[in-house]
N, C-alpha and C. Protein backbone atom coordinates (compact mmCIF):
# COMPACT_ATOMS: atom_id res chain seq x y z
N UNK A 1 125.84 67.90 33.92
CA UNK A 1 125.34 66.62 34.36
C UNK A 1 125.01 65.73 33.15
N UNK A 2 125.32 66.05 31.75
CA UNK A 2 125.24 65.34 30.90
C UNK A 2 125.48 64.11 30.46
N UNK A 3 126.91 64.36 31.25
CA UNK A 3 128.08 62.74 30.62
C UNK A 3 128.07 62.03 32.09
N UNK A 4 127.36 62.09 33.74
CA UNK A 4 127.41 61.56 34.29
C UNK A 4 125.62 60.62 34.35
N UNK A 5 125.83 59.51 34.72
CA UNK A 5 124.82 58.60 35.27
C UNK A 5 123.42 59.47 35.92
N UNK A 6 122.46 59.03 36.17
CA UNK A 6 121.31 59.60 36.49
C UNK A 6 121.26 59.78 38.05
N UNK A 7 121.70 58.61 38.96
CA UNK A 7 121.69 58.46 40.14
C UNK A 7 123.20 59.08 40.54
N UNK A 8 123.86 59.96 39.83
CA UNK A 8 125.33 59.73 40.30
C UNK A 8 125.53 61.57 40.45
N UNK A 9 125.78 61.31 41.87
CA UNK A 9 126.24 62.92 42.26
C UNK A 9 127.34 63.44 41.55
N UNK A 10 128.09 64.59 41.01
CA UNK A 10 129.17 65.15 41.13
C UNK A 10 129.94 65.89 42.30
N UNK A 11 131.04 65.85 42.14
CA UNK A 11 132.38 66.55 43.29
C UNK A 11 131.48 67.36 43.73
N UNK A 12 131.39 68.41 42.31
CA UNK A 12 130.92 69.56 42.74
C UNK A 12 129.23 69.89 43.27
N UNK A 13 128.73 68.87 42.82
CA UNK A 13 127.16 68.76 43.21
C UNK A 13 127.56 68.84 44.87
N UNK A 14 128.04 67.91 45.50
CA UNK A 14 128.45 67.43 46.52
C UNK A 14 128.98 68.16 47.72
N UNK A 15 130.21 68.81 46.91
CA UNK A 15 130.27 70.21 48.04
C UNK A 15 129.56 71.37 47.98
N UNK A 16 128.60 71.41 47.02
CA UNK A 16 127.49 72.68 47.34
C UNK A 16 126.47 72.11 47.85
N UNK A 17 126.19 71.21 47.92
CA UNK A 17 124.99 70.39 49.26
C UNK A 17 125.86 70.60 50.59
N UNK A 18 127.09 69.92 50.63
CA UNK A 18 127.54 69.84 51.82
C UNK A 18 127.56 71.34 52.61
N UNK A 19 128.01 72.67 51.23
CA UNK A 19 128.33 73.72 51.89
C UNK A 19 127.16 74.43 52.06
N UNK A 20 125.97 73.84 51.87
CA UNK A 20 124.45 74.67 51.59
C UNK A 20 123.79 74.30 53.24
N UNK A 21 124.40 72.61 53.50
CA UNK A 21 123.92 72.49 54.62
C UNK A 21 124.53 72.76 55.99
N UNK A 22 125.65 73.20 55.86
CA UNK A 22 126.59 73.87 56.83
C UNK A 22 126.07 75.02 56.94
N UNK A 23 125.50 75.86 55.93
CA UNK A 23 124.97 77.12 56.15
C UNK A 23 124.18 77.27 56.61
N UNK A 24 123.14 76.33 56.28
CA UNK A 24 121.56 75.89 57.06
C UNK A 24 122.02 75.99 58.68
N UNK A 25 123.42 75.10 58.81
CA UNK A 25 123.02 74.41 59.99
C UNK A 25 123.87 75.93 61.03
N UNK A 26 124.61 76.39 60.49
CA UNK A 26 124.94 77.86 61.05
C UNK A 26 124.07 78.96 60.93
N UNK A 27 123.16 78.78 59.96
CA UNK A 27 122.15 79.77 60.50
C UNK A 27 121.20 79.42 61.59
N UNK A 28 120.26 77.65 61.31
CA UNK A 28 120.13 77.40 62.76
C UNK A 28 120.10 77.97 63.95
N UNK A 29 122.26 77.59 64.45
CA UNK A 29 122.55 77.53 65.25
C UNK A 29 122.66 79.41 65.74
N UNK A 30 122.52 80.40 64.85
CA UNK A 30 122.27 81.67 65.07
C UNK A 30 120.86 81.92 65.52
N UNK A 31 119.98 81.09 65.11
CA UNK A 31 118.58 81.25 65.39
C UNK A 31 118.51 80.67 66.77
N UNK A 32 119.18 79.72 67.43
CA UNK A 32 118.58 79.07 68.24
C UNK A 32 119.23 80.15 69.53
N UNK A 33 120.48 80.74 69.10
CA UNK A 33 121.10 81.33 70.30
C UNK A 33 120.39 82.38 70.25
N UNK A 34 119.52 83.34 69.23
CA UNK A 34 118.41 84.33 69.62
C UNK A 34 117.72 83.81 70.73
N UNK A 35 117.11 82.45 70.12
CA UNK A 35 115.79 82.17 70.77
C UNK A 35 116.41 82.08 72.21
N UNK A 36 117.62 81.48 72.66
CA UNK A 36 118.04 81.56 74.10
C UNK A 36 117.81 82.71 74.67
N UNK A 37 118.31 83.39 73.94
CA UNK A 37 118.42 85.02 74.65
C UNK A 37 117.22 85.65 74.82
N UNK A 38 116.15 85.19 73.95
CA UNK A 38 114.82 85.72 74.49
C UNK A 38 114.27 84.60 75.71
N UNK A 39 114.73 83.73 75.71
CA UNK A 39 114.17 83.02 76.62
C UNK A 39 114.84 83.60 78.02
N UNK A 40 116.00 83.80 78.03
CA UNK A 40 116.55 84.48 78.85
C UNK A 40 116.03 85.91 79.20
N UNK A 41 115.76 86.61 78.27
CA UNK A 41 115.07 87.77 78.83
C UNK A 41 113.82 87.93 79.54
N UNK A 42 112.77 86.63 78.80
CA UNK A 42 111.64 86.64 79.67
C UNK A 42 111.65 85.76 80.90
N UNK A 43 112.93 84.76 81.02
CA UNK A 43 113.14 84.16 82.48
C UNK A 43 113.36 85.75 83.16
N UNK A 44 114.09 86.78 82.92
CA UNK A 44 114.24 87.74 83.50
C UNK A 44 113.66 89.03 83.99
N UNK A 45 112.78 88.83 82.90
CA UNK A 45 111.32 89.57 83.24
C UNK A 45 110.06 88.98 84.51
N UNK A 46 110.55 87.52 83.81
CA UNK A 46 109.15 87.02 84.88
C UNK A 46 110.19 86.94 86.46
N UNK A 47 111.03 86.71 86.38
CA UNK A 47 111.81 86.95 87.85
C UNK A 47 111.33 88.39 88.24
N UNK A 48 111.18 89.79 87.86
CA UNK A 48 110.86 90.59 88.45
C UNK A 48 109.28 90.51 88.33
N UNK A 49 108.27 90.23 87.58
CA UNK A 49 107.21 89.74 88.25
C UNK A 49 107.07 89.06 89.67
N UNK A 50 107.23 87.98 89.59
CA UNK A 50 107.40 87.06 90.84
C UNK A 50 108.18 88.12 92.00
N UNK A 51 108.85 88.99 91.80
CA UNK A 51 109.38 90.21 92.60
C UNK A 51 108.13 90.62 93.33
N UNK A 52 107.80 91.40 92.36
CA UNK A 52 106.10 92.25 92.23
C UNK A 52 105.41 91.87 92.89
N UNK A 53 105.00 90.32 92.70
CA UNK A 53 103.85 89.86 93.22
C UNK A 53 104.20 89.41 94.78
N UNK A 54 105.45 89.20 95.15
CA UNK A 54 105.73 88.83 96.51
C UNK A 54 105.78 90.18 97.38
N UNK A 55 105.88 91.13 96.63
CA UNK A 55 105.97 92.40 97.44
C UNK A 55 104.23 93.05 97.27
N UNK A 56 103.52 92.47 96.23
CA UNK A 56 102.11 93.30 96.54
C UNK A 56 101.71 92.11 97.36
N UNK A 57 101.96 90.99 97.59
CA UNK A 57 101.00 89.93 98.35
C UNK A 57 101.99 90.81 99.88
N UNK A 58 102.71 90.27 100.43
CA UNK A 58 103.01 91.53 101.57
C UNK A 58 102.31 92.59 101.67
N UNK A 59 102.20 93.65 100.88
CA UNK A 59 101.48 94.72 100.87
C UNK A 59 99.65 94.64 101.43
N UNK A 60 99.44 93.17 100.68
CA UNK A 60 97.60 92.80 100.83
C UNK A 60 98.10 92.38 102.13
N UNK A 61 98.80 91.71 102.88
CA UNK A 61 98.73 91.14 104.09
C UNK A 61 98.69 92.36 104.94
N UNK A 62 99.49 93.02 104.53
CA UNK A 62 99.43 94.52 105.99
C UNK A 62 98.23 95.42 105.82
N UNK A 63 97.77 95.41 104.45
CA UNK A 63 96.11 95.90 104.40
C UNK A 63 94.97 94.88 105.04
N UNK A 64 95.24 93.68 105.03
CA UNK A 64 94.37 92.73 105.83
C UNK A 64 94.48 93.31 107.18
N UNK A 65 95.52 92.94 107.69
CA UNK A 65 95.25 93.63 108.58
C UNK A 65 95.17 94.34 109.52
N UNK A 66 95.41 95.76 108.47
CA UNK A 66 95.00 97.04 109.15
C UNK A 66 94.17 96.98 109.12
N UNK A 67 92.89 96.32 108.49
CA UNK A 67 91.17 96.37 107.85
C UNK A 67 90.46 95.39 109.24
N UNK A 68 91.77 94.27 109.84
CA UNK A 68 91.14 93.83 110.98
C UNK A 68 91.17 94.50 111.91
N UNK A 69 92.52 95.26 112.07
CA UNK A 69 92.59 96.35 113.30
C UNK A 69 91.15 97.95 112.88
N UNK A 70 91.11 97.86 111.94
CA UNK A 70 89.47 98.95 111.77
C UNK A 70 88.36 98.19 112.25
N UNK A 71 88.13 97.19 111.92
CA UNK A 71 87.13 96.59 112.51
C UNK A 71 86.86 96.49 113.67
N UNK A 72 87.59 96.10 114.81
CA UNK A 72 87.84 95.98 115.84
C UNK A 72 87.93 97.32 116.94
N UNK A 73 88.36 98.53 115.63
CA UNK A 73 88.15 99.84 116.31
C UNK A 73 86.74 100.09 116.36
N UNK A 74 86.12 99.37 115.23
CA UNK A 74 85.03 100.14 114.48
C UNK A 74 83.70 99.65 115.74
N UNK A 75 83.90 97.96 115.98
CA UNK A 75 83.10 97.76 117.09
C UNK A 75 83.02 97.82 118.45
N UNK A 76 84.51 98.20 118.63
CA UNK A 76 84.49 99.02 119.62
C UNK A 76 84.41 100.13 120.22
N UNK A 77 84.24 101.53 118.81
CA UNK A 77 83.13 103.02 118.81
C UNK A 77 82.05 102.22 119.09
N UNK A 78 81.15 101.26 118.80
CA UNK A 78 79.97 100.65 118.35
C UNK A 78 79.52 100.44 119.68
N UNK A 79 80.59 99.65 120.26
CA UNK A 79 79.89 99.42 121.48
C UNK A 79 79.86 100.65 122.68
N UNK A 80 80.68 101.54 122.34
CA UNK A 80 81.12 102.36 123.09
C UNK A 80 79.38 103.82 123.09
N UNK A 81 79.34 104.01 121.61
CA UNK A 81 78.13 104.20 121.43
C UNK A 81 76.75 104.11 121.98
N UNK A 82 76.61 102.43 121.63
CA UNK A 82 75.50 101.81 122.71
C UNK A 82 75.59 102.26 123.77
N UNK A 83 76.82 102.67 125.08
CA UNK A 83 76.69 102.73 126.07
C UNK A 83 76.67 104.14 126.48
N UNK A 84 76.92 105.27 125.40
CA UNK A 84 76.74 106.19 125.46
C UNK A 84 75.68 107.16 125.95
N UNK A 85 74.80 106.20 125.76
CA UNK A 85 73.47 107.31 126.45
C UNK A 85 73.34 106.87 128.66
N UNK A 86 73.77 105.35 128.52
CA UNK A 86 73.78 105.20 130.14
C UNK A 86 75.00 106.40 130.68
N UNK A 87 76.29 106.33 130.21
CA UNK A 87 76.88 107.04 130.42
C UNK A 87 76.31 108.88 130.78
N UNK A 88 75.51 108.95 129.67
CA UNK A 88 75.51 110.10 129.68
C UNK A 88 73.82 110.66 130.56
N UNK A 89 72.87 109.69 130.96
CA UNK A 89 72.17 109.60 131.65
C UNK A 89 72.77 109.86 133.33
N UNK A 90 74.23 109.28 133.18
CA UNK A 90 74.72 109.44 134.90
C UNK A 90 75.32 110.39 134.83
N UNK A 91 75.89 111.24 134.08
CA UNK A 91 76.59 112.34 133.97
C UNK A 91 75.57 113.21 134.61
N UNK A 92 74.51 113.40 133.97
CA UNK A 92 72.88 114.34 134.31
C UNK A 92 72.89 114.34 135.84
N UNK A 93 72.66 113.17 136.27
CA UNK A 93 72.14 112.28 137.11
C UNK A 93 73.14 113.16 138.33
N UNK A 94 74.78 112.68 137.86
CA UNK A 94 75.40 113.31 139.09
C UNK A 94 75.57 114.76 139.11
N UNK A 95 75.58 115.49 137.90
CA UNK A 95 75.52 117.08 138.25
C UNK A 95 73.99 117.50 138.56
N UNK A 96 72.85 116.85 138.36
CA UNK A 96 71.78 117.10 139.22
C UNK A 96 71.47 116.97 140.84
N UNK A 97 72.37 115.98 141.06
CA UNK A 97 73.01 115.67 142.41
C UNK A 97 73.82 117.16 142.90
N UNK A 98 74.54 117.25 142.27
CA UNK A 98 75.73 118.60 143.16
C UNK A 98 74.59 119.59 142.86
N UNK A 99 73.99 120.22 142.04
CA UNK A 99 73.23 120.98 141.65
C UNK A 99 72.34 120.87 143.15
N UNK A 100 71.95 120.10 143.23
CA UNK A 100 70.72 120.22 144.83
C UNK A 100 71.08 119.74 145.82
N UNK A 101 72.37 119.39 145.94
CA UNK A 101 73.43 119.09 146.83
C UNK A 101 74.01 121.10 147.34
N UNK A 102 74.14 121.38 146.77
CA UNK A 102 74.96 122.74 146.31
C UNK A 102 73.89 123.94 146.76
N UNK A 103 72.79 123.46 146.43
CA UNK A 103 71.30 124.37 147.03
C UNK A 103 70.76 124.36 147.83
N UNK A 104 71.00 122.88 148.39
CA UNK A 104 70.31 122.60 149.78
C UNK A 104 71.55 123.01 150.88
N UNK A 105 72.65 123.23 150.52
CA UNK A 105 73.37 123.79 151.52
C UNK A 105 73.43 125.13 151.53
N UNK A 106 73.20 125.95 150.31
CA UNK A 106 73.14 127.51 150.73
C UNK A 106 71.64 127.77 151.20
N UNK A 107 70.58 126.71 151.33
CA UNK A 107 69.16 126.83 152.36
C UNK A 107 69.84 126.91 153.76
N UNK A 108 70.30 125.48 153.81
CA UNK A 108 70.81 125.43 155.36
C UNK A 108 71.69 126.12 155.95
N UNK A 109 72.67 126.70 155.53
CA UNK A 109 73.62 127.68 156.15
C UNK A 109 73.78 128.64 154.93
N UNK A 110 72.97 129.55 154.65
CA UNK A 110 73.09 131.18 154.00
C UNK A 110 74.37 131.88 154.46
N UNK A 111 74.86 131.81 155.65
CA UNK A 111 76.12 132.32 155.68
C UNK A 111 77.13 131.61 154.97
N UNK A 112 77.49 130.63 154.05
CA UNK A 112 78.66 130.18 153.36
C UNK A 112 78.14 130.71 151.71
């Protein structure tokens, strides 16, 4: 660069910029098609998320409700419960009945 001007490129200055930035711009363009491909992989990942989550939200819906169908069992032991002792007050009630139903007829006729 001795015998040329201060502001003044050479040939050869010229095509090693030109060929420095072709290289730049092909490595770039190698970098950017990685970055696609990871972008692509995690579009492809999060597609089976969004999988996941549509199949566990299904899953919470049929646990909802089975948890409403327990409930509904649950207050209806509940109530069934409560009524358990009338129930079981007439149960008494009618085999105390046959019971002296059953006695007062072997008083009245000893022959059966």
């Amino acid at each position: 660069m001795t015998g040329t001007p201060f502001n003044k490129i050479t040939n050869g200055e010229r095509d090693a910029i030109l060929t420095a930035i072709a290289e730049l711009g092909d490595r770039m363009e190698r970098r950017f098609e990685q970055v696609d491909k990871r972008f692509e992989q995690v579009a492809k990942r999060l597609e089976g998320v969004d999988m996941r989550l549509e199949t566990t939200d299904g899953r919470i819906k049929e646990i909802e409700t089975e948890i409403k169908v327990m409930k509904y069992d649950v207050i209806e032991a509940k109530l069934s419960v409560r009524n358990l002792p009338t129930y079981w007050h007439m149960y008494v009630a009618l085999t105390g009945l046959v019971v002296t139903v059953f006695s007062l007829m072997r008083f009245v006729m000893p022959g059966h």
